[in-house]
Protein backbone atom coordinates (compact mmCIF):
# COMPACT_ATOMS: atom_id res chain seq x y z
CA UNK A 1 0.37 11.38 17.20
CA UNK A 2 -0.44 10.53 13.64
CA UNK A 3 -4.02 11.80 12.53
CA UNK A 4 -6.11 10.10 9.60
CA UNK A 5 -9.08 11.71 7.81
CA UNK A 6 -12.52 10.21 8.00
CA UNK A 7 -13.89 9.59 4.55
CA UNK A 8 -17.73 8.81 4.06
CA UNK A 9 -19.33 6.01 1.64
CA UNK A 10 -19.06 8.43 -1.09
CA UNK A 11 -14.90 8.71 -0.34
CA UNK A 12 -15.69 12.52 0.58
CA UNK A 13 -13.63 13.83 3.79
CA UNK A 14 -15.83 14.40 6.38
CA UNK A 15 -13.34 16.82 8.42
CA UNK A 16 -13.22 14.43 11.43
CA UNK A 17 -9.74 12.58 12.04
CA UNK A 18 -9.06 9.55 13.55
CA UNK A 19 -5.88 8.56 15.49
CA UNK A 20 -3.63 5.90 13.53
CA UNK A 21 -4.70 2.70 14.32
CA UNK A 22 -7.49 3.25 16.38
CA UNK A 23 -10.06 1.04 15.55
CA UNK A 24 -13.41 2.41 16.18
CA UNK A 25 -15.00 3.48 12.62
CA UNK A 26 -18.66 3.15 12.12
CA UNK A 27 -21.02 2.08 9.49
CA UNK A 28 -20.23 4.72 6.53
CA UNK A 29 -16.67 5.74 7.89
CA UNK A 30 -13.19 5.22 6.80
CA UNK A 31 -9.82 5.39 6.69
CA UNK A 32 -7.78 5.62 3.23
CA UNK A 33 -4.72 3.68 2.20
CA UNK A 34 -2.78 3.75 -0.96
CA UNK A 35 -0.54 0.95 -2.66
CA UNK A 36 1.88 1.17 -5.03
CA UNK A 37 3.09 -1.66 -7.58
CA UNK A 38 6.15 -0.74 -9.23
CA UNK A 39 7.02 -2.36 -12.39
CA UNK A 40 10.08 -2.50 -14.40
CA UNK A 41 9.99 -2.56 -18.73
CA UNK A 42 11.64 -6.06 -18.04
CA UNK A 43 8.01 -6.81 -16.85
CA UNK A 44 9.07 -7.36 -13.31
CA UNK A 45 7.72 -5.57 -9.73
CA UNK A 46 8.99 -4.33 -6.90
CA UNK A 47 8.07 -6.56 -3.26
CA UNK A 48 9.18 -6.37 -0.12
CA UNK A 49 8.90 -8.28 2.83
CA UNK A 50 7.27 -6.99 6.14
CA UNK A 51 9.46 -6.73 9.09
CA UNK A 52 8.53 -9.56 11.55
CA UNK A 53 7.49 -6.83 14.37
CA UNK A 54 4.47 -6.16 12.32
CA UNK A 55 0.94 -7.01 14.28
CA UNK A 56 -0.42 -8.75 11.38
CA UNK A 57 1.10 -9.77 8.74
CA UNK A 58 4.56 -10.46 9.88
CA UNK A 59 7.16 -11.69 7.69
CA UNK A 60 4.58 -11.82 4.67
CA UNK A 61 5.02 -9.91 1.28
CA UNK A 62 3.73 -6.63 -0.11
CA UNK A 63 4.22 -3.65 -2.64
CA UNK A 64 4.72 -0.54 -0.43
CA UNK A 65 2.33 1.60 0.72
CA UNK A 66 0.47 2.71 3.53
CA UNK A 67 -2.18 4.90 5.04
CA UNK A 68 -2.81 8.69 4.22
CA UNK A 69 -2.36 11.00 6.53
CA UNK A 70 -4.90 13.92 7.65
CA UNK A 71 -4.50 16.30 5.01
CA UNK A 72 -2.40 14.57 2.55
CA UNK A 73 -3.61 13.79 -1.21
CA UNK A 74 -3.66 10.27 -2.12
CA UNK A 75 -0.97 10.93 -4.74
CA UNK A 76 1.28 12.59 -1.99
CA UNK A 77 0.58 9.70 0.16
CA UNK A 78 1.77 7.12 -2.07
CA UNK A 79 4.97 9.15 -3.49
CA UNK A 80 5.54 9.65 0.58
CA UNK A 81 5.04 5.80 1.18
CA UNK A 82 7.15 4.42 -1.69
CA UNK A 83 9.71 6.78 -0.90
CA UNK A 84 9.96 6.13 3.06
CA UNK A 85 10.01 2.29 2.30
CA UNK A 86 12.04 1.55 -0.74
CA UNK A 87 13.94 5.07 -1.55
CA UNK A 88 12.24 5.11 -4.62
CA UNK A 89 10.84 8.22 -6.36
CA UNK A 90 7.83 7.91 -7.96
CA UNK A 91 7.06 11.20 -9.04
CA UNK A 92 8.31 11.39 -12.69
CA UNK A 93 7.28 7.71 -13.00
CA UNK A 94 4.73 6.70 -15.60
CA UNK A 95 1.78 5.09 -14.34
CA UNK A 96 -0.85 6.67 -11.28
CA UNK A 97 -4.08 5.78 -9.99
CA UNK A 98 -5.16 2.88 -11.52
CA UNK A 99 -8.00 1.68 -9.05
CA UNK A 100 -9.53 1.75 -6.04
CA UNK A 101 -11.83 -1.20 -3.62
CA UNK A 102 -13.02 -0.69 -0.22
CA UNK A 103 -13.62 -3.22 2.69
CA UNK A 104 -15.60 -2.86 5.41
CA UNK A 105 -15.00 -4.99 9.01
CA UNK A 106 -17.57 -3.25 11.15
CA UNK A 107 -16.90 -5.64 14.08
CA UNK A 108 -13.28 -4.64 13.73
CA UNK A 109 -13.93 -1.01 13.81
CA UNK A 110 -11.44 -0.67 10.30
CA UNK A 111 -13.13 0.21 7.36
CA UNK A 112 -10.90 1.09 4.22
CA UNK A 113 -10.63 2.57 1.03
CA UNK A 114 -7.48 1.74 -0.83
CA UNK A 115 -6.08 3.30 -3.98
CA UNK A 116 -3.56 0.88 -6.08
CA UNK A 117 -1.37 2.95 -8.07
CA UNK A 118 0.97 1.41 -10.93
CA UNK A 119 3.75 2.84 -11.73
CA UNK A 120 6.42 2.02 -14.55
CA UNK A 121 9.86 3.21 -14.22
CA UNK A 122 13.35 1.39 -14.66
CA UNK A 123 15.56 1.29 -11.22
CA UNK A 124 18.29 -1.74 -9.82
CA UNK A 125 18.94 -3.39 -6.88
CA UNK A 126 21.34 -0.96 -5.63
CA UNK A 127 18.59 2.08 -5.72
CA UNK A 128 16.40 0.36 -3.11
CA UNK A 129 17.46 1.63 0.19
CA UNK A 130 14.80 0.17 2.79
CA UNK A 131 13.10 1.36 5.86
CA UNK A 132 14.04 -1.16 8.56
CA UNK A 133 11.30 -0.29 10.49
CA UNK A 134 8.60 -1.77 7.87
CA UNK A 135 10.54 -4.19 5.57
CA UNK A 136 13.53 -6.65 6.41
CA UNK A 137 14.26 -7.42 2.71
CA UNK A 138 12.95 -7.33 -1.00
CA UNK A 139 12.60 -8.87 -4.68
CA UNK A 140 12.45 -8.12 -8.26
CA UNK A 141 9.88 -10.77 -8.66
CA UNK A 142 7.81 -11.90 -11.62
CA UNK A 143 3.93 -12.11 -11.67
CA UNK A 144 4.84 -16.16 -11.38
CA UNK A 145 7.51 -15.62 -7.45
CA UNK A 146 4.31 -13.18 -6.75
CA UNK A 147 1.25 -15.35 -7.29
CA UNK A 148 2.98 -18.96 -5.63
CA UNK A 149 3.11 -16.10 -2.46
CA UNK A 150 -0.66 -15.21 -2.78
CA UNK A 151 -1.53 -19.06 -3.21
CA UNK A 152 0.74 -19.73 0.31
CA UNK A 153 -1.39 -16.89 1.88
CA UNK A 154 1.98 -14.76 2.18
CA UNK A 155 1.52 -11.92 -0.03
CA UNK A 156 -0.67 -9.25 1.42
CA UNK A 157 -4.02 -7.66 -0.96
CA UNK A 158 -2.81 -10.45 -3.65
CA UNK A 159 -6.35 -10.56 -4.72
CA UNK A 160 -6.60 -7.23 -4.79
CA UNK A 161 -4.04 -6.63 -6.59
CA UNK A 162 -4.64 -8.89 -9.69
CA UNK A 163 -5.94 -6.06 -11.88
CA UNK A 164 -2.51 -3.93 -10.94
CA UNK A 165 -0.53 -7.39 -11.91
CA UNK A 166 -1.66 -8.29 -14.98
């Protein structure tokens, strides 16, 4: 069973946990995710596409990334998500936290922090090995591939991501 922290408005663990995907967060709580956009120095990132198993979201694009587990630093989560889903080490990338937003759906139970990370590094086709589990393919896309995704409704966060994009 995978365990999430509870953070409070402030983005202060509270030392309760949640169980993953378990929808019942209050006013004031939530869960944290991170996101990574990767960008080559030929000005290009890093998507994938989301396996088609997915609840929501299936078949859509994304940069990797993912939710941080109880315990885990943001940092560690997103070197631990880009890692599981495109093989990638991040670690001696340049780049890091570059912002963070927060969303709040207190019908839905799934309020969110998210920290969107950008990081800069120089890899090929042939370094991605993906996680079948969460992706069924990927691109080295331009901002241009990216933002005709967002526009189709396709591309998951696009406008949260602008900031990281630009």
């Amino acid at each position: 069973m995978e365990l999430w922290d509870i953070y409070d408005k402030e983005k202060h663990v509270t030392g309760r946990t949640m169980v993953r995907d378990d929808w019942h967060l209050k006013e004031g709580e939530y869960h944290l995710a991170v996101l990574a956009v990767i960008k080559r120095s030929d000005g290009k990132f890093l998507i994938t596409r989301r396996a088609e198993n997915k609840a929501w979201g299936a078949g859509w694009w994304e940069v990797p990334g993912g939710a941080v587990k109880s315990g885990e630093t943001s940092s560690e989560a997103v070197a631990r998500e880009v890692r599981e889903e495109t093989g990638l080490d991040v670690l001696g990338a340049k780049g890091g936290l570059l912002y963070d937003y927060h969303r709040e759906n207190i019908k839905e139970g799934d309020n969110y922090f998210v920290d969107v990370y950008l990081f800069e590094m120089d890899f090929s086709e042939k370094d991605i090995n993906l996680q079948e589990e969460e992706t069924t393919g990927f691109q080295i896309a331009d901002y241009e591939q990216i933002r005709q995704y967002g526009e189709k409704g396709i591309f998951l966060h696009f406008e949260s991501l602008q900031r990281a994009f630009r």
